[in-house]
Protein backbone atom coordinates (compact mmCIF):
# COMPACT_ATOMS: atom_id res chain seq x y z
CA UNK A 1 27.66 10.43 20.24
CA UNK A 2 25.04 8.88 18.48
CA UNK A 3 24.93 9.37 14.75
CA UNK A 4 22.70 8.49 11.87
CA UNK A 5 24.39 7.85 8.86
CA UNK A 6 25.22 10.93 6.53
CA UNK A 7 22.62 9.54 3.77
CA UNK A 8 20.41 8.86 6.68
CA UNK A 9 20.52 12.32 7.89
CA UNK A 10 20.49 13.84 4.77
CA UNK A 11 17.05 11.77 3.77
CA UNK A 12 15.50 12.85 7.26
CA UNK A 13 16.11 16.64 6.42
CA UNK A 14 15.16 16.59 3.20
CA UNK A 15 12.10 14.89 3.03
CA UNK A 16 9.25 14.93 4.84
CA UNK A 17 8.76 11.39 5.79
CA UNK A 18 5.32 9.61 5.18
CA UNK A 19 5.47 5.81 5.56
CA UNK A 20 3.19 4.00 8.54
CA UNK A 21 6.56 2.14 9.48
CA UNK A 22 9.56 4.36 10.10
CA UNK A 23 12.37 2.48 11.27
CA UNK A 24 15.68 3.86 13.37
CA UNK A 25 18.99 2.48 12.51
CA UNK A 26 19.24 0.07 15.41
CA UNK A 27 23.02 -1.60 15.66
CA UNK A 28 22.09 -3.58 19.05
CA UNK A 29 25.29 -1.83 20.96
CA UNK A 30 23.75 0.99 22.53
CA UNK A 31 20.57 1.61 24.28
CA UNK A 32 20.36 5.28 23.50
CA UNK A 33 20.55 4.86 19.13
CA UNK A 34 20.10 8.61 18.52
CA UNK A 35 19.48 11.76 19.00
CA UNK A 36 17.79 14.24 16.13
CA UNK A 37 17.48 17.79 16.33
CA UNK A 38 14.43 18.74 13.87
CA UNK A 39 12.68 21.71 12.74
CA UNK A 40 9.81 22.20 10.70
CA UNK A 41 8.64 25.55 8.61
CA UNK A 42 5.21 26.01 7.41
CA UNK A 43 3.32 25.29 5.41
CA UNK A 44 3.20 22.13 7.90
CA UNK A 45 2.86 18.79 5.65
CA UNK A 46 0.36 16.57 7.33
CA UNK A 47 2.16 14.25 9.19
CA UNK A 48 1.14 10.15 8.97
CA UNK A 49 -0.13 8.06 11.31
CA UNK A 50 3.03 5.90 12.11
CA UNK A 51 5.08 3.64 14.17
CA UNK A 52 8.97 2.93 14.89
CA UNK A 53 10.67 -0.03 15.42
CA UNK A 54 11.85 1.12 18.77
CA UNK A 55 10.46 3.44 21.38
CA UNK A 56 10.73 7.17 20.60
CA UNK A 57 10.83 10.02 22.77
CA UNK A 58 9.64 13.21 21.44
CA UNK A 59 10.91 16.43 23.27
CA UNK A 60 8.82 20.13 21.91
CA UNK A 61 11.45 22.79 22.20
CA UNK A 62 9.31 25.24 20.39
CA UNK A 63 5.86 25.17 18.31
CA UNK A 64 2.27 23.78 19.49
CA UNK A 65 0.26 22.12 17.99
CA UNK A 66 -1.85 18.44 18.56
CA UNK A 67 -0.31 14.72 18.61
CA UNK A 68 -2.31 11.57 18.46
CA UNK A 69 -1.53 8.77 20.78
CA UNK A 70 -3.12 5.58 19.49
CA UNK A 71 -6.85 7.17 20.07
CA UNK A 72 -6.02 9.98 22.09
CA UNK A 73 -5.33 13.72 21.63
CA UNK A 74 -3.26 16.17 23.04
CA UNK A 75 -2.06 20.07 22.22
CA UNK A 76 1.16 20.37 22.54
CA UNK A 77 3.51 23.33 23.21
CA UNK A 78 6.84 23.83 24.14
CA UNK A 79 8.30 21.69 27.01
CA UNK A 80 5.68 18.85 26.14
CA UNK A 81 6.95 15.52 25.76
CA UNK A 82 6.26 12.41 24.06
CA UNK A 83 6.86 8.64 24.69
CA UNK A 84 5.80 6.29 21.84
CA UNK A 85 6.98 2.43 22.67
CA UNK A 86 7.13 0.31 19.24
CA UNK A 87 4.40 -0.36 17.33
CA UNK A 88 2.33 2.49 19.22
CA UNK A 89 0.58 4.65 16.48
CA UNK A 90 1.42 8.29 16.87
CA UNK A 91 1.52 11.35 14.67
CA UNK A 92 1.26 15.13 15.12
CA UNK A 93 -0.48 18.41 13.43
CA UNK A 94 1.98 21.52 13.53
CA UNK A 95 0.21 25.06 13.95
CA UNK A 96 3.36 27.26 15.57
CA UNK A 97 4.80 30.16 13.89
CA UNK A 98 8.10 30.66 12.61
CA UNK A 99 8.98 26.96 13.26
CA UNK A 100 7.85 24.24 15.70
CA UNK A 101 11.09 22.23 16.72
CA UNK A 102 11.80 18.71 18.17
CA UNK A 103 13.79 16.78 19.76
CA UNK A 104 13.82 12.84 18.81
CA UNK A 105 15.35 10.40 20.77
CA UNK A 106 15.38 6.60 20.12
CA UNK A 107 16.02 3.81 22.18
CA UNK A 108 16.61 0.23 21.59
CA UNK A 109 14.36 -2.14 23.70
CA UNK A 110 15.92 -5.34 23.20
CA UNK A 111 18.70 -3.83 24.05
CA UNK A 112 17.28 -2.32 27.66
CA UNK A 113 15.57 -5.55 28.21
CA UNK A 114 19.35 -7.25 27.88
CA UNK A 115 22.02 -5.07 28.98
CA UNK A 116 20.56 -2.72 31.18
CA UNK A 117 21.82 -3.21 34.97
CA UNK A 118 19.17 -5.21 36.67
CA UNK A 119 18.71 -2.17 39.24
CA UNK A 120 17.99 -0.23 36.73
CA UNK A 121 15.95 -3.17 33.98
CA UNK A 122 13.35 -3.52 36.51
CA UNK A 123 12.21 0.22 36.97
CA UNK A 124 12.60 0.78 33.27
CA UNK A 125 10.53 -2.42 31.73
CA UNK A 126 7.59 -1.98 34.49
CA UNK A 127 7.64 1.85 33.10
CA UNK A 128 7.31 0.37 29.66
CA UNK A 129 5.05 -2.42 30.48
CA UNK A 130 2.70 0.69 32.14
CA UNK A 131 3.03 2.47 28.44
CA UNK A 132 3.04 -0.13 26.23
CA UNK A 133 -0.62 -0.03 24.62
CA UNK A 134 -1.41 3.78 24.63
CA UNK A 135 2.28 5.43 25.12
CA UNK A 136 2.67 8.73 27.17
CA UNK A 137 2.42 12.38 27.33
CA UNK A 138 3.52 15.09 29.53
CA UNK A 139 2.19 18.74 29.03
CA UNK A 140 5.14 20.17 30.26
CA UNK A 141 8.60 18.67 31.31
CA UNK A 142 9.39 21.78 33.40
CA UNK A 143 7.15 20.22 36.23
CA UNK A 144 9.89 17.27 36.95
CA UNK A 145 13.53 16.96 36.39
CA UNK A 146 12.92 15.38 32.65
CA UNK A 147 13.25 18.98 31.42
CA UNK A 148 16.48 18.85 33.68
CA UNK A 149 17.78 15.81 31.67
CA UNK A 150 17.10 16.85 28.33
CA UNK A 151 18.98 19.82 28.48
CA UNK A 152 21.85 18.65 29.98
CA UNK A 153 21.74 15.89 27.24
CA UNK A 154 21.88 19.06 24.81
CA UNK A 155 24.31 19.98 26.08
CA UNK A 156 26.65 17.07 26.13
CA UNK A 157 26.19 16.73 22.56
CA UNK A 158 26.94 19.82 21.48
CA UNK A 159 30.60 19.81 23.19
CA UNK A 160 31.41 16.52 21.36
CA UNK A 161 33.91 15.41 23.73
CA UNK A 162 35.98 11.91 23.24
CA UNK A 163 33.65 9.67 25.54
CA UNK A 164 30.37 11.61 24.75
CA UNK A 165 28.58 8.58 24.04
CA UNK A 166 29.24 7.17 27.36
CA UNK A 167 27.65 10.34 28.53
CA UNK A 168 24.90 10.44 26.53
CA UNK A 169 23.82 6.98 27.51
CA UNK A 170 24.28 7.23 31.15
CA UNK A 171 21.85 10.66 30.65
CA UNK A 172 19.39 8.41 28.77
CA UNK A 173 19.50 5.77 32.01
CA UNK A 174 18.73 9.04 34.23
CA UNK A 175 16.06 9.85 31.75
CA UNK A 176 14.31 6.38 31.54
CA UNK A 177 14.30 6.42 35.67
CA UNK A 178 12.69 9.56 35.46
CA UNK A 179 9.93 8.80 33.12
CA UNK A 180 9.56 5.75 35.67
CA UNK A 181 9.12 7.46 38.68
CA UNK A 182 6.46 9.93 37.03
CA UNK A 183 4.28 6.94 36.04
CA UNK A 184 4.59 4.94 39.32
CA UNK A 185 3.39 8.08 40.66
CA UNK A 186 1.13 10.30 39.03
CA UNK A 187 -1.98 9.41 37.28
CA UNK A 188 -1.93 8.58 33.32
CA UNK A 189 -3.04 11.86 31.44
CA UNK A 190 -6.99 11.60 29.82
CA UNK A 191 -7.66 13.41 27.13
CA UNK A 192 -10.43 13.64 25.02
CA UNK A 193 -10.90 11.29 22.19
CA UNK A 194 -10.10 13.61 19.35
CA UNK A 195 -11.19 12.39 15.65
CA UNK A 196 -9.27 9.04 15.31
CA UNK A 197 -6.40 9.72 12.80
CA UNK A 198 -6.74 6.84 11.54
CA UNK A 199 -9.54 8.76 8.87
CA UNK A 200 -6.63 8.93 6.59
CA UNK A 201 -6.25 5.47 6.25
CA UNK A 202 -8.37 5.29 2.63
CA UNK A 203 -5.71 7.67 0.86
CA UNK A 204 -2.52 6.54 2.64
CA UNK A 205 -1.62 4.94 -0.61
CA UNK A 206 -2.22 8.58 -2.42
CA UNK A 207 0.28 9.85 0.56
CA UNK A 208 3.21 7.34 -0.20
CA UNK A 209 2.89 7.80 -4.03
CA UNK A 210 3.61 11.95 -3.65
CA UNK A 211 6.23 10.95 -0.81
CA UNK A 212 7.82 8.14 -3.82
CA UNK A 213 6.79 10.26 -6.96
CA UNK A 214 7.36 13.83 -5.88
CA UNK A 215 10.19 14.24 -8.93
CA UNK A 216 7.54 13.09 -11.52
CA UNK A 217 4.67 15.25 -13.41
CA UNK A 218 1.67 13.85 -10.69
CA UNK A 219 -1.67 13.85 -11.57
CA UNK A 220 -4.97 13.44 -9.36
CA UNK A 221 -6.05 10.55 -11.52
CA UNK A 222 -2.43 8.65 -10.72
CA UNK A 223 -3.33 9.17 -6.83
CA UNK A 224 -6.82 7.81 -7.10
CA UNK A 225 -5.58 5.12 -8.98
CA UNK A 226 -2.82 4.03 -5.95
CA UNK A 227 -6.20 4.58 -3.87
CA UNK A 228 -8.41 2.16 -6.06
CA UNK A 229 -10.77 4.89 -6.40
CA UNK A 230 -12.56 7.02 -9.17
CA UNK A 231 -10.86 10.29 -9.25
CA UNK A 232 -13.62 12.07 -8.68
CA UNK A 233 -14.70 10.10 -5.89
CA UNK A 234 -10.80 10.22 -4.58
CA UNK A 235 -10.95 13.97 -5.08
CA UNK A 236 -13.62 14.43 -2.54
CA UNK A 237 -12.08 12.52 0.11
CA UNK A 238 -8.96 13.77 0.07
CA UNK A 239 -10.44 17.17 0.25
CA UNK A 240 -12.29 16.24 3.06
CA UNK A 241 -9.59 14.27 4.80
CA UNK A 242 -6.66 16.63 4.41
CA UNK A 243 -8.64 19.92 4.21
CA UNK A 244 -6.91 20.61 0.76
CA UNK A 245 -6.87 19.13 -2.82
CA UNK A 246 -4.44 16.56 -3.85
CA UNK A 247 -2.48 18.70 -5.77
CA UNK A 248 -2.07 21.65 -3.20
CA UNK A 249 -1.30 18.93 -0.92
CA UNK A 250 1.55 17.22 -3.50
CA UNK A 251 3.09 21.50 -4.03
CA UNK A 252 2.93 21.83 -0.42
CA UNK A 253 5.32 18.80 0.07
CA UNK A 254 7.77 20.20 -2.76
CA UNK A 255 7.94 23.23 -0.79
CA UNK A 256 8.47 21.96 2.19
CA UNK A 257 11.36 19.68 1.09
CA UNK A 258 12.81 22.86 -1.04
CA UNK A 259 12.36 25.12 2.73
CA UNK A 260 14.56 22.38 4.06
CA UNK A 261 17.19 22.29 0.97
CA UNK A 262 17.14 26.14 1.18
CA UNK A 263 17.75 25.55 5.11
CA UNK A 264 20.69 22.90 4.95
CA UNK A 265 22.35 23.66 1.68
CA UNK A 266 23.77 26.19 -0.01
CA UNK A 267 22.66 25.07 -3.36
CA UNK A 268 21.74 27.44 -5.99
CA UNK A 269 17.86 28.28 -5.87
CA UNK A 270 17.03 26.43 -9.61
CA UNK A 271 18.98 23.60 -8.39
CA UNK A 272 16.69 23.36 -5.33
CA UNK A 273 13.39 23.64 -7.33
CA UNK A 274 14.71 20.64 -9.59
CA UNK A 275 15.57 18.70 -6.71
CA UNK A 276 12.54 19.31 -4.76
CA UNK A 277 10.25 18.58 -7.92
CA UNK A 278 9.02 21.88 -10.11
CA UNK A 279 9.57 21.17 -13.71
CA UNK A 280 10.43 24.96 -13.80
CA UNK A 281 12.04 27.60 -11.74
CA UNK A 282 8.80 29.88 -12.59
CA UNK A 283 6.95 27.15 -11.09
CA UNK A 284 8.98 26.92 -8.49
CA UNK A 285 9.01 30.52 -7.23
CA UNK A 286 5.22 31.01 -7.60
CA UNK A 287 4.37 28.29 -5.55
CA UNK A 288 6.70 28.99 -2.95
CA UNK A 289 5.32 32.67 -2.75
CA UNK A 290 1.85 31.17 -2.54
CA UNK A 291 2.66 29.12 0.58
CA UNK A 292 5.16 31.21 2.43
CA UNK A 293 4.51 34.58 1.38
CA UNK A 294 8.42 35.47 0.16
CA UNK A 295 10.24 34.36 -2.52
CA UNK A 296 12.89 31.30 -1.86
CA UNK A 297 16.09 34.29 -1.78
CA UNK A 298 13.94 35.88 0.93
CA UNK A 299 12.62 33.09 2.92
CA UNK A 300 16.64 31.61 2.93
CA UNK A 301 17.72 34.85 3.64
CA UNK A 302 15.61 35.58 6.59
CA UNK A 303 16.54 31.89 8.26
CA UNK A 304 20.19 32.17 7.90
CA UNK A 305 19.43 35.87 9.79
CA UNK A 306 18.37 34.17 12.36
């Protein structure tokens, strides 16, 4: 199947990612690059208004929430699905308790607009020319045999048999079609306008310093600074922005990056605090309490139960 690289994979779990431009690994041999399996904990980290360098289909398996679509918004819930072409701006707001989970698949353009059977190129680029400025959402995959596809493809991966690839891709063909056939026929989804996320454009520079910084002793003053702003000034807007100061907002990422340490390792807990940012393991376990409501023992504890 599909892999991202072990350091790849590693940085997606562990870090919360931040940056406008997120790119995929793209190898130009495969139209299907990847398939991630994600889940988030709260306390949610305010996702970034962002874009890939290929088009990304998002698949809710659990969770709701709201995404942003260029200008548009949309709650999501489980079975809700996704479809941001490169360079569309997209980002979503988690609100689902324990966990909201996703499903991320990429797939390489260029690489449809090449190699894909002409039968099938046709179908699949008018689908994409129909999508290409404001991408597309679907309340609920359940209503249409994309639901059908993505669990089979699910499916396929986890059995990890000798020609799963193959599989994979063919599934991802099927998938496409789909996708086509509900946009030749059905009416583009209107929402309404939500508040543009583009708001957080003035401290996106304060964003990418926590998501480069996070290990270093971080001060409001160094995030105003990467803003060009006077701190107090810079205080107030991120405040009103993110709904929280900077520095709850720059603990809140450390936890959330130790919640998925605590998740995919089995590193010891001080390691984790060190790793995640807290100059101390006191540090460490207060905040964590403060956010989550258990210490980090508990909170691993009660995810490896279930």
């Amino acid at each position: 199947m599909p892999t991202l690289s072990k350091i790849e994979l590693r940085r997606q779990l562990e870090e919360p990612l931040g940056g406008e431009l997120r790119n995929y690994p793209l190898d130009n041999s495969r139209a299907l690059i990847t398939m991630i399996d994600t889940p988030y904990y709260p306390p949610y980290i305010t996702d970034a208004l962002h874009i890939h360098n290929c088009m990304e289909i998002s698949v809710c398996l659990a969770g709701c929430g709201q995404v942003h679509l260029r200008q548009t918004s949309y709650a999501f819930s489980a079975g809700s699905v996704i479809v941001a072409p490169r360079g569309v701006y997209h980002n979503q707001t988690c609100a689902g308790e324990p966990l909201t989970q996703w499903l991320y698949l990429a797939f390489d353009e260029d690489y449809l607009l090449r190699k894909t059977p002409e039968r099938y190129r046709t179908t699949i680029t008018g689908m994409l020319d129909a999508i290409q400025e404001s991408g597309l959402f679907l309340e609920n995959s359940a209503d249409n045999n994309i639901d059908t596809m993505i669990k089979l493809m699910l499916d396929l991966r986890r059995r990890e048999d000798a020609d799963v690839e193959i599989q994979l891709e063919l599934c991802g063909y099927l998938l496409l079609m789909e996708l086509s056939r509900y946009v030749s026929s059905t009416p583009l989804p209107v929402s309404a306008a939500a508040a543009d996320p583009r708001q957080r454009q003035p401290i996106e520079p304060a964003l990418a310093y926590v998501y480069d910084h996070y290990k270093e002793d971080i001060q409001t003053a160094d995030l105003a600074r990467s803003c060009s702003m006077s701190e107090s000034y810079f205080r107030k807007q991120f405040t009103k922005i993110m709904g929280l100061s900077p520095m709850e907002h720059v603990n809140r990422y450390r936890i959330h990056r130790a919640m998925n340490l605590l998740r995919t390792t089995s590193d010891p807990i001080q390691n984790i605090a060190v790793r995640a940012g807290f100059s101390s393991i006191a540090a460490f376990n207060r905040n964590f309490k403060q956010f989550s409501g258990l210490s980090p023992s508990d909170w691993r504890r009660s995810r490896l139960n279930k």
